[in-house]
N, C-alpha and C. Protein backbone atom coordinates (compact mmCIF):
# COMPACT_ATOMS: atom_id res chain seq x y z
N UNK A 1 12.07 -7.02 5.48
CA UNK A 1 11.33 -6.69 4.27
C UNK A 1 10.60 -7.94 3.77
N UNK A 2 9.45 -7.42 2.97
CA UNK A 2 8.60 -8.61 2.54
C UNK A 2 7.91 -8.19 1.19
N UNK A 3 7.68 -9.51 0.29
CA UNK A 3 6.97 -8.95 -0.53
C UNK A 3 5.75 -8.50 -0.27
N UNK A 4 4.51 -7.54 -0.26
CA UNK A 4 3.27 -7.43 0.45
C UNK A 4 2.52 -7.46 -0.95
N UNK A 5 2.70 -7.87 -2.19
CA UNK A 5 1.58 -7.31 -3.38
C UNK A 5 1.78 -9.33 -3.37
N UNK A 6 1.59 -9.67 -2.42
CA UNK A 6 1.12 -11.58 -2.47
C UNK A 6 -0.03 -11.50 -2.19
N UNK A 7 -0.79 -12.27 -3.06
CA UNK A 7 -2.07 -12.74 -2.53
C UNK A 7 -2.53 -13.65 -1.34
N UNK A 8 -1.26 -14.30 -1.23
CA UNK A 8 -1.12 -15.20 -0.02
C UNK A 8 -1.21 -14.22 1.02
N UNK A 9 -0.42 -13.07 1.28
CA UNK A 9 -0.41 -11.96 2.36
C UNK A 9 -1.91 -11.15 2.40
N UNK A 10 -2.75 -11.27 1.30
CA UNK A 10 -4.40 -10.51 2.08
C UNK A 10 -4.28 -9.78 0.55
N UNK A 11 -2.83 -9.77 -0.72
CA UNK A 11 -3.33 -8.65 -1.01
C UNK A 11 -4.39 -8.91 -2.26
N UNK A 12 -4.92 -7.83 -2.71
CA UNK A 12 -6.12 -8.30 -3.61
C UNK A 12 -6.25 -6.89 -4.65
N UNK A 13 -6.95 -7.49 -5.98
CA UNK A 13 -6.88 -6.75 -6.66
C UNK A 13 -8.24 -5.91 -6.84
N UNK A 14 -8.75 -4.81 -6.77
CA UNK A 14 -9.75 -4.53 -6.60
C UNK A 14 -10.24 -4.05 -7.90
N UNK A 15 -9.63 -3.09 -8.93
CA UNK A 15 -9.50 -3.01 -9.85
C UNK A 15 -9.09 -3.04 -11.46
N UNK A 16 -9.67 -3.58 -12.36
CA UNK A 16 -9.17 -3.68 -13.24
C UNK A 16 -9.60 -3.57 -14.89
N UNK A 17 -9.15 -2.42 -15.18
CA UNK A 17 -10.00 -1.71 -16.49
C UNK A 17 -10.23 -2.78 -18.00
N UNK A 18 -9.22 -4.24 -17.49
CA UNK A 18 -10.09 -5.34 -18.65
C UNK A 18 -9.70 -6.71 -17.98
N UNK A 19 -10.33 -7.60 -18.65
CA UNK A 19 -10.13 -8.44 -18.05
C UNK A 19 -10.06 -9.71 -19.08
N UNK A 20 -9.58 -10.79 -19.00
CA UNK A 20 -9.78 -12.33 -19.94
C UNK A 20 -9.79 -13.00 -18.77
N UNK A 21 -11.15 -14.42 -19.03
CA UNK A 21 -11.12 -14.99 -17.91
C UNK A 21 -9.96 -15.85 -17.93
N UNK A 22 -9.21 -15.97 -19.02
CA UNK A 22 -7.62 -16.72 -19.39
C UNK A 22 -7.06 -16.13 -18.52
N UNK A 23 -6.68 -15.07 -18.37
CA UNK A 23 -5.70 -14.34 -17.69
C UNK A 23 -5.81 -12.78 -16.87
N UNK A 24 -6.70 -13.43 -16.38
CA UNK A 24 -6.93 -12.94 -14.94
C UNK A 24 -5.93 -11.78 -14.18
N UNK A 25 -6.57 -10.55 -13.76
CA UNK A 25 -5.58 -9.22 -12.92
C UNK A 25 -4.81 -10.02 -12.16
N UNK A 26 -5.71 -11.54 -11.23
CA UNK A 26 -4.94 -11.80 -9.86
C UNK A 26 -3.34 -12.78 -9.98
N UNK A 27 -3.02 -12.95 -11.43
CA UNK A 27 -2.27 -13.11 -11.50
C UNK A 27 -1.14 -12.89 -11.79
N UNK A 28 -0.73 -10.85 -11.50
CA UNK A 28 -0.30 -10.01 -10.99
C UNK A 28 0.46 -10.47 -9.70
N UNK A 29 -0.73 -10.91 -8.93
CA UNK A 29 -0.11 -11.24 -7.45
C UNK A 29 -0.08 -12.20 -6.71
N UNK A 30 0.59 -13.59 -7.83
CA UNK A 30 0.06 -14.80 -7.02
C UNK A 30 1.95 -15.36 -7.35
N UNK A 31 2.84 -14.17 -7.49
CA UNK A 31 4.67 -14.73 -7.23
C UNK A 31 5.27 -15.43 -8.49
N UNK A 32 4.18 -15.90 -9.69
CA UNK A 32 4.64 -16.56 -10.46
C UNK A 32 5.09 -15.58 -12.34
N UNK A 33 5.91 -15.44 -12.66
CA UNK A 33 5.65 -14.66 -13.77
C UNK A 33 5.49 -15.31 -14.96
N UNK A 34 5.13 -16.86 -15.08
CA UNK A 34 4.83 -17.87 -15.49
C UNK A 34 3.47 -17.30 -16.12
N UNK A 35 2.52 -16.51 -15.09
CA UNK A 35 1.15 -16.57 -15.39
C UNK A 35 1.44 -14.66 -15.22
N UNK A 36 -0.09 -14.46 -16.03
CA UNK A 36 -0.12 -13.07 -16.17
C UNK A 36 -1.34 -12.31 -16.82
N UNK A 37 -1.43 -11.03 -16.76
CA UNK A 37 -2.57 -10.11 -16.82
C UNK A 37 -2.88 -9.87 -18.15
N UNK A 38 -3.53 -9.75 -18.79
CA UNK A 38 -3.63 -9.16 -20.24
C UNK A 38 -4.44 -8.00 -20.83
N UNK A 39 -4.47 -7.00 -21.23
CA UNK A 39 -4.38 -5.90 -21.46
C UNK A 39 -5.55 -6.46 -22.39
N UNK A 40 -6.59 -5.85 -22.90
CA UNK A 40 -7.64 -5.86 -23.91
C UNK A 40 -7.66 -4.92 -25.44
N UNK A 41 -6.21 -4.06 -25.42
CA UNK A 41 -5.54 -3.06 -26.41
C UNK A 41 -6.04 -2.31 -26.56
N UNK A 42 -6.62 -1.53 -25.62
CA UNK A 42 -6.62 0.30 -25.82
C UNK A 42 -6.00 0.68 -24.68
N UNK A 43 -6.01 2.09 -24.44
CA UNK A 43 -4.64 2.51 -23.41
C UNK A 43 -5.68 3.80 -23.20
N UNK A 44 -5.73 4.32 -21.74
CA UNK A 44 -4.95 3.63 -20.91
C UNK A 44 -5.53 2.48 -19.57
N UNK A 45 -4.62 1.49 -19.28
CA UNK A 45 -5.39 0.49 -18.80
C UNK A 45 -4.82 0.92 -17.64
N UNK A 46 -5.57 0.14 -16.35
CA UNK A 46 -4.69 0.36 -15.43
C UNK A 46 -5.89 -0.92 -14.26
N UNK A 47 -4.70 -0.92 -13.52
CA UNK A 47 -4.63 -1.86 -12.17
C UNK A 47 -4.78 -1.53 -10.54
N UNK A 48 -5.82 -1.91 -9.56
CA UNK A 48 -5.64 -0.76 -8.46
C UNK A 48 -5.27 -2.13 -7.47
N UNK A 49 -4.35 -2.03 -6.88
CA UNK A 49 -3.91 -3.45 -5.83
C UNK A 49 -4.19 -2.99 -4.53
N UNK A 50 -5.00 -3.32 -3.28
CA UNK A 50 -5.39 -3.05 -1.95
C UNK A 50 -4.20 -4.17 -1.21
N UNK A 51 -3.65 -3.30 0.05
CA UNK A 51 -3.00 -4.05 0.38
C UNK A 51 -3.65 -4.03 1.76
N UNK A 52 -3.44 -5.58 2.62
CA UNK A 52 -4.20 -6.02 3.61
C UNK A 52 -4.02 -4.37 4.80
N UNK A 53 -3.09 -4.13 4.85
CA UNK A 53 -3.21 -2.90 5.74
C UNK A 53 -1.90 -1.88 5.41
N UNK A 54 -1.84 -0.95 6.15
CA UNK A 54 -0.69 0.30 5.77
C UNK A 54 0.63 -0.59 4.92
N UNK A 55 1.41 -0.38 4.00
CA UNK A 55 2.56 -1.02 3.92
C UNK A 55 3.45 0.36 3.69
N UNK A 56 5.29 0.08 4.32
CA UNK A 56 6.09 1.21 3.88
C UNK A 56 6.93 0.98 3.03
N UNK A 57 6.86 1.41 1.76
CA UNK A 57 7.43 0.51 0.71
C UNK A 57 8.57 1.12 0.49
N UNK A 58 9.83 0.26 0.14
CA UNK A 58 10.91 0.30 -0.14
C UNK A 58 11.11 0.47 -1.76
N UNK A 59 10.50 -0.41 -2.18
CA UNK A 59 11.27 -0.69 -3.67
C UNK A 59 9.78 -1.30 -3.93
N UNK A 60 9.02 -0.77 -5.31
CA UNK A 60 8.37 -1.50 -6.23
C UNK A 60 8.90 -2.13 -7.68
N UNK A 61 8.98 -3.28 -8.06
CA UNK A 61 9.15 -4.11 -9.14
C UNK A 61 7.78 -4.66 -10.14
N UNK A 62 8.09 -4.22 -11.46
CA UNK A 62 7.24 -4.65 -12.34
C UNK A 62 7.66 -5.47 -13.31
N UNK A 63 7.36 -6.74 -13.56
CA UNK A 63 7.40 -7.64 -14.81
C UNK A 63 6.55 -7.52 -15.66
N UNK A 64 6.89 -7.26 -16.66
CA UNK A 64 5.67 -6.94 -17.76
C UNK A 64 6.22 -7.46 -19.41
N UNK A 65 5.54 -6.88 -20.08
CA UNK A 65 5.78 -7.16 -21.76
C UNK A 65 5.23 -5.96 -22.57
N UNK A 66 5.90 -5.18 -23.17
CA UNK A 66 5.22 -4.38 -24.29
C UNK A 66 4.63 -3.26 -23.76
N UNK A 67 4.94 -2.73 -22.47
CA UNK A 67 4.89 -1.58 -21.70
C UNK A 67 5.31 -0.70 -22.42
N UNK A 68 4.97 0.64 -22.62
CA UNK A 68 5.78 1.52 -23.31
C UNK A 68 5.85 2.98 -21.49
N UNK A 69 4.87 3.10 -21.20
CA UNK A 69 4.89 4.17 -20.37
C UNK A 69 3.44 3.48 -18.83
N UNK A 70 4.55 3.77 -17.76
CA UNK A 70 3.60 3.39 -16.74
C UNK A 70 3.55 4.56 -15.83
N UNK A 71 2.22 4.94 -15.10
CA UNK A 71 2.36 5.69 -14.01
C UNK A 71 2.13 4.80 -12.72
N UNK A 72 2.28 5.11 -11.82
CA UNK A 72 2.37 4.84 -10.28
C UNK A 72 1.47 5.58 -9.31
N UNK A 73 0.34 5.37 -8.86
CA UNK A 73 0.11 6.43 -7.83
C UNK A 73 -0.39 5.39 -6.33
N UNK A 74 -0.22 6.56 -5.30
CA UNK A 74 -0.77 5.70 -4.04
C UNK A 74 -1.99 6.43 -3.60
N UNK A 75 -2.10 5.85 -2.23
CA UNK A 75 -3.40 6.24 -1.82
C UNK A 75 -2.98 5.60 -0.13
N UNK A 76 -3.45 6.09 0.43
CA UNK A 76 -3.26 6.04 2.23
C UNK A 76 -4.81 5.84 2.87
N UNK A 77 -5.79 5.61 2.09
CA UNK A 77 -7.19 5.71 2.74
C UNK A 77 -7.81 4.53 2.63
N UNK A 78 -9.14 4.16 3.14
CA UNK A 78 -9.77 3.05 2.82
C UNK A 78 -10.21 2.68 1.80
N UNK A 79 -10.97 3.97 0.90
CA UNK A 79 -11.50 3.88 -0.46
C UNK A 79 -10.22 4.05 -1.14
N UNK A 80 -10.85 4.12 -2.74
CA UNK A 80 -10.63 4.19 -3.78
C UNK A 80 -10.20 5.34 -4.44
N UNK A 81 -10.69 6.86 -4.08
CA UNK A 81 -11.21 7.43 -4.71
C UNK A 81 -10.16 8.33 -5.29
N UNK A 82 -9.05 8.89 -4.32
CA UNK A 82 -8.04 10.04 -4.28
C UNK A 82 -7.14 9.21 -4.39
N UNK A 83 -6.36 9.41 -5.43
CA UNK A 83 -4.65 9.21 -5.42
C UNK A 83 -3.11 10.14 -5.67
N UNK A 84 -2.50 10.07 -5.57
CA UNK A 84 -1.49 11.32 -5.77
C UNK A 84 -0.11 10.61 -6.35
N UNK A 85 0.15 10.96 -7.30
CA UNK A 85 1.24 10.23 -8.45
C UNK A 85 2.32 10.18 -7.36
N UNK A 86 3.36 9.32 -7.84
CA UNK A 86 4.40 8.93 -7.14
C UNK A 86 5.77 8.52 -8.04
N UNK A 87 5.44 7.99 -9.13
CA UNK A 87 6.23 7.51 -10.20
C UNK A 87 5.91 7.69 -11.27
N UNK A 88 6.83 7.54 -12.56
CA UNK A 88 6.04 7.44 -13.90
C UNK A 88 7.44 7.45 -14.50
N UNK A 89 7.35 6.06 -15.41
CA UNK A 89 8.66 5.90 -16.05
C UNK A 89 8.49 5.17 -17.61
N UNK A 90 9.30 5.81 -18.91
CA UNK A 90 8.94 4.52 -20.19
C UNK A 90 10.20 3.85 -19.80
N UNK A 91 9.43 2.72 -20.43
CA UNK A 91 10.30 1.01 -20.41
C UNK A 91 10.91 0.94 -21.75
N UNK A 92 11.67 0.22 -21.44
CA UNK A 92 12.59 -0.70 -22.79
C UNK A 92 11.38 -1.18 -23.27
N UNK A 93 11.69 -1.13 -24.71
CA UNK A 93 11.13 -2.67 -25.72
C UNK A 93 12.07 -3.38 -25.45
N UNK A 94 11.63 -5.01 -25.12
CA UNK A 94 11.98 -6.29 -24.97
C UNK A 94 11.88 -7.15 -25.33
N UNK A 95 12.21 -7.26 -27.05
CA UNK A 95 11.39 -8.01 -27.68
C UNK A 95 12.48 -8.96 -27.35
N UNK A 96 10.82 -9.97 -26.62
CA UNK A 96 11.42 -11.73 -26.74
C UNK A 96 11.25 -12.16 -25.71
N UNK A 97 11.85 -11.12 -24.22
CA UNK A 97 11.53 -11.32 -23.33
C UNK A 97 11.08 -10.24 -22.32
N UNK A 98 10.88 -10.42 -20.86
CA UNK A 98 10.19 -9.71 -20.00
C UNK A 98 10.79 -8.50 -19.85
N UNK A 99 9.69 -7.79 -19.77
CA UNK A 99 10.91 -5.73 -18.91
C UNK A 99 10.88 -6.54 -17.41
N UNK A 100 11.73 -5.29 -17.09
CA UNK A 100 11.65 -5.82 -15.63
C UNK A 100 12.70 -4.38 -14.92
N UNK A 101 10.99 -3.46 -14.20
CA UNK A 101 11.79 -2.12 -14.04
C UNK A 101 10.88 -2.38 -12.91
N UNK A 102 11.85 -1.10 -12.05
CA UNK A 102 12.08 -1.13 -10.59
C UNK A 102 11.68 0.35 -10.16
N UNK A 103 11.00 0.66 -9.05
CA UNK A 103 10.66 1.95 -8.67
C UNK A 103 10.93 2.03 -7.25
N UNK A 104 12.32 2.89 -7.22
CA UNK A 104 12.98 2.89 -5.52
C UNK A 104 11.12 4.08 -4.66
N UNK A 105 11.17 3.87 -3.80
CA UNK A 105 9.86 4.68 -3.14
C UNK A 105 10.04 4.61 -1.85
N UNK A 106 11.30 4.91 -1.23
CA UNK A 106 12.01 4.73 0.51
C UNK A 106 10.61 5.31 1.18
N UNK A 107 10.08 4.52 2.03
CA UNK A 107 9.42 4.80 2.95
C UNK A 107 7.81 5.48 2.80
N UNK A 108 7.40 5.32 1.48
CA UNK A 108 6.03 5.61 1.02
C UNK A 108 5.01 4.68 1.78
N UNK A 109 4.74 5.21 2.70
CA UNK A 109 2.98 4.84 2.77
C UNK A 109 1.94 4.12 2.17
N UNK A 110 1.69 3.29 2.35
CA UNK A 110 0.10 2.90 0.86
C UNK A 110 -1.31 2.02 1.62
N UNK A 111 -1.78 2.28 0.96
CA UNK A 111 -3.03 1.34 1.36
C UNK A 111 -3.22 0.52 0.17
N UNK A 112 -3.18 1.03 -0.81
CA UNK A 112 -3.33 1.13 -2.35
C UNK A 112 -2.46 1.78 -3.33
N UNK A 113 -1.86 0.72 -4.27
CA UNK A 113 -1.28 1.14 -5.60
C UNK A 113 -2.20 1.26 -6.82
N UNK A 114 -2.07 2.42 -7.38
CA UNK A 114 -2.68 1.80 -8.81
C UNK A 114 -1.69 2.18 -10.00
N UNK A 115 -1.88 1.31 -10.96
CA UNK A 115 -0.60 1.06 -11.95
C UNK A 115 -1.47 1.46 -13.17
N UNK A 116 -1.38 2.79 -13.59
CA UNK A 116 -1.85 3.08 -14.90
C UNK A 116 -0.87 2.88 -16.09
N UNK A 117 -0.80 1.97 -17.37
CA UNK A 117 0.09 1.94 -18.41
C UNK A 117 -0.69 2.88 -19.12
N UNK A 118 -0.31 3.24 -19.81
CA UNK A 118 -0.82 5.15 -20.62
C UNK A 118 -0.58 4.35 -22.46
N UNK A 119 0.98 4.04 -22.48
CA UNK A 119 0.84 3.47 -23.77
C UNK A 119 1.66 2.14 -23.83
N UNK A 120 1.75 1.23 -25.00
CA UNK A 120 2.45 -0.02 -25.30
C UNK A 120 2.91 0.07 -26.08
N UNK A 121 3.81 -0.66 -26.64
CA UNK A 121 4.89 -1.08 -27.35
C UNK A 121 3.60 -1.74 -28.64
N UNK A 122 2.97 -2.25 -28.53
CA UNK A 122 1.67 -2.94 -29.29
C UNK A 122 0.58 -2.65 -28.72
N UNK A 123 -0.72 -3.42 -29.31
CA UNK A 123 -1.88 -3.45 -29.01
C UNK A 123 -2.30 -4.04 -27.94
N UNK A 124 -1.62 -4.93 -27.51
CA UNK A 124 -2.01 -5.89 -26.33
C UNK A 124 -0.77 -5.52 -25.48
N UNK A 125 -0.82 -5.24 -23.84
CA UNK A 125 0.35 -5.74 -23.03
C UNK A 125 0.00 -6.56 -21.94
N UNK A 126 1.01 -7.07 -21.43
CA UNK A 126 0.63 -7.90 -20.11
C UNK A 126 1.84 -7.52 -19.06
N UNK A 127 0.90 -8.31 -17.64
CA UNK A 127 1.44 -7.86 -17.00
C UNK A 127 1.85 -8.98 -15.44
N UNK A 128 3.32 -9.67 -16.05
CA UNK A 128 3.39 -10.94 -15.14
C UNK A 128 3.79 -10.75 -13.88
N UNK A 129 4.27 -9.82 -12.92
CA UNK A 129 4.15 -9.59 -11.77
C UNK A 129 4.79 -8.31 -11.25
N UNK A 130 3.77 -7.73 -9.71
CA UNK A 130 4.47 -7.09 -9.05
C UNK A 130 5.03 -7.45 -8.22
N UNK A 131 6.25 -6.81 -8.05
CA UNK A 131 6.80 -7.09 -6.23
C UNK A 131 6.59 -5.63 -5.68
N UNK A 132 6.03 -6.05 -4.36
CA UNK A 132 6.42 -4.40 -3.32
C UNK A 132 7.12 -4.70 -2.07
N UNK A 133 8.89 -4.66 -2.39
CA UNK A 133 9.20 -4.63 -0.61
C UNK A 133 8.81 -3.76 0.09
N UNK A 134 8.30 -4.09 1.25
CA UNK A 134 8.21 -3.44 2.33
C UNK A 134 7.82 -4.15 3.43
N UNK A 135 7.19 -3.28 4.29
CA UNK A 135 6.74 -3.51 5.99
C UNK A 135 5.71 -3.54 6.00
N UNK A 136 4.72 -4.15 6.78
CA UNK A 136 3.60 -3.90 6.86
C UNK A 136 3.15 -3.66 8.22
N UNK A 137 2.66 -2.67 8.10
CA UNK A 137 2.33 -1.70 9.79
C UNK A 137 1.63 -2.51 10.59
């Protein structure tokens, strides 16, 4: 098993519904939860991560802040366009420090994740890292 949502591994963020040049989508996927994504406060935001090729994912992990409700969907194709839900879970409030929720997904397929948050805990959320174990085909 490996993490595959590293930027070091190819992966890249292709989408992202806001952006601060402070805090940047790609630091989602650069291992550190030190650094992180920031939400622009309307809902719903969301994130689309391309991974260098097929991955079979075991377990997805999200570090975040002030998450209230996230969905999950994948995608198995080259584009963008079609996705088909997979997860969708609300988080703890954490006030003070990080959530840190986990989405078992034995043997899912992906080319592409995209991480829609729907609502927050506040106006602003962020979002300090994913992990995706898996394989990569």
């Amino acid at each position: 098993m490996i993490d595959a949502a590293l930027s070091s591994s190819g992966t890249q963020i292709v989408l992202a519904s806001s952006s601060d040049e402070n805090y940047p989508p790609e630091n989602i996927l650069n291992g550190n939860t030190e650094t992180f994504w920031i939400s622009t406060g309307m809902f719903p935001q969301e994130v689309i991560v391309r991974f260098r090729s097929l991955v079979k994912i075991a377990l997805v992990t999200m570090h975040s802040y002030n998450v209230k409700t996230l969905k999950i969907e994948k995608n198995t194709l080259n584009d963008t366009l079609e996705f088909e839900p997979v997860a969708e879970k609300e988080f703890e409030c954490t006030e003070g420090h990080l959530q840190t929720n986990s989405f078992s997904l034995p043997g899912t397929g992906v080319t592409h994740l995209r991480f829609i948050i729907t609502a927050g805990y506040d106006h602003f959320v962020s979002v300090h890292r994913v992990t995706v174990d898996g394989a990569q085909e």
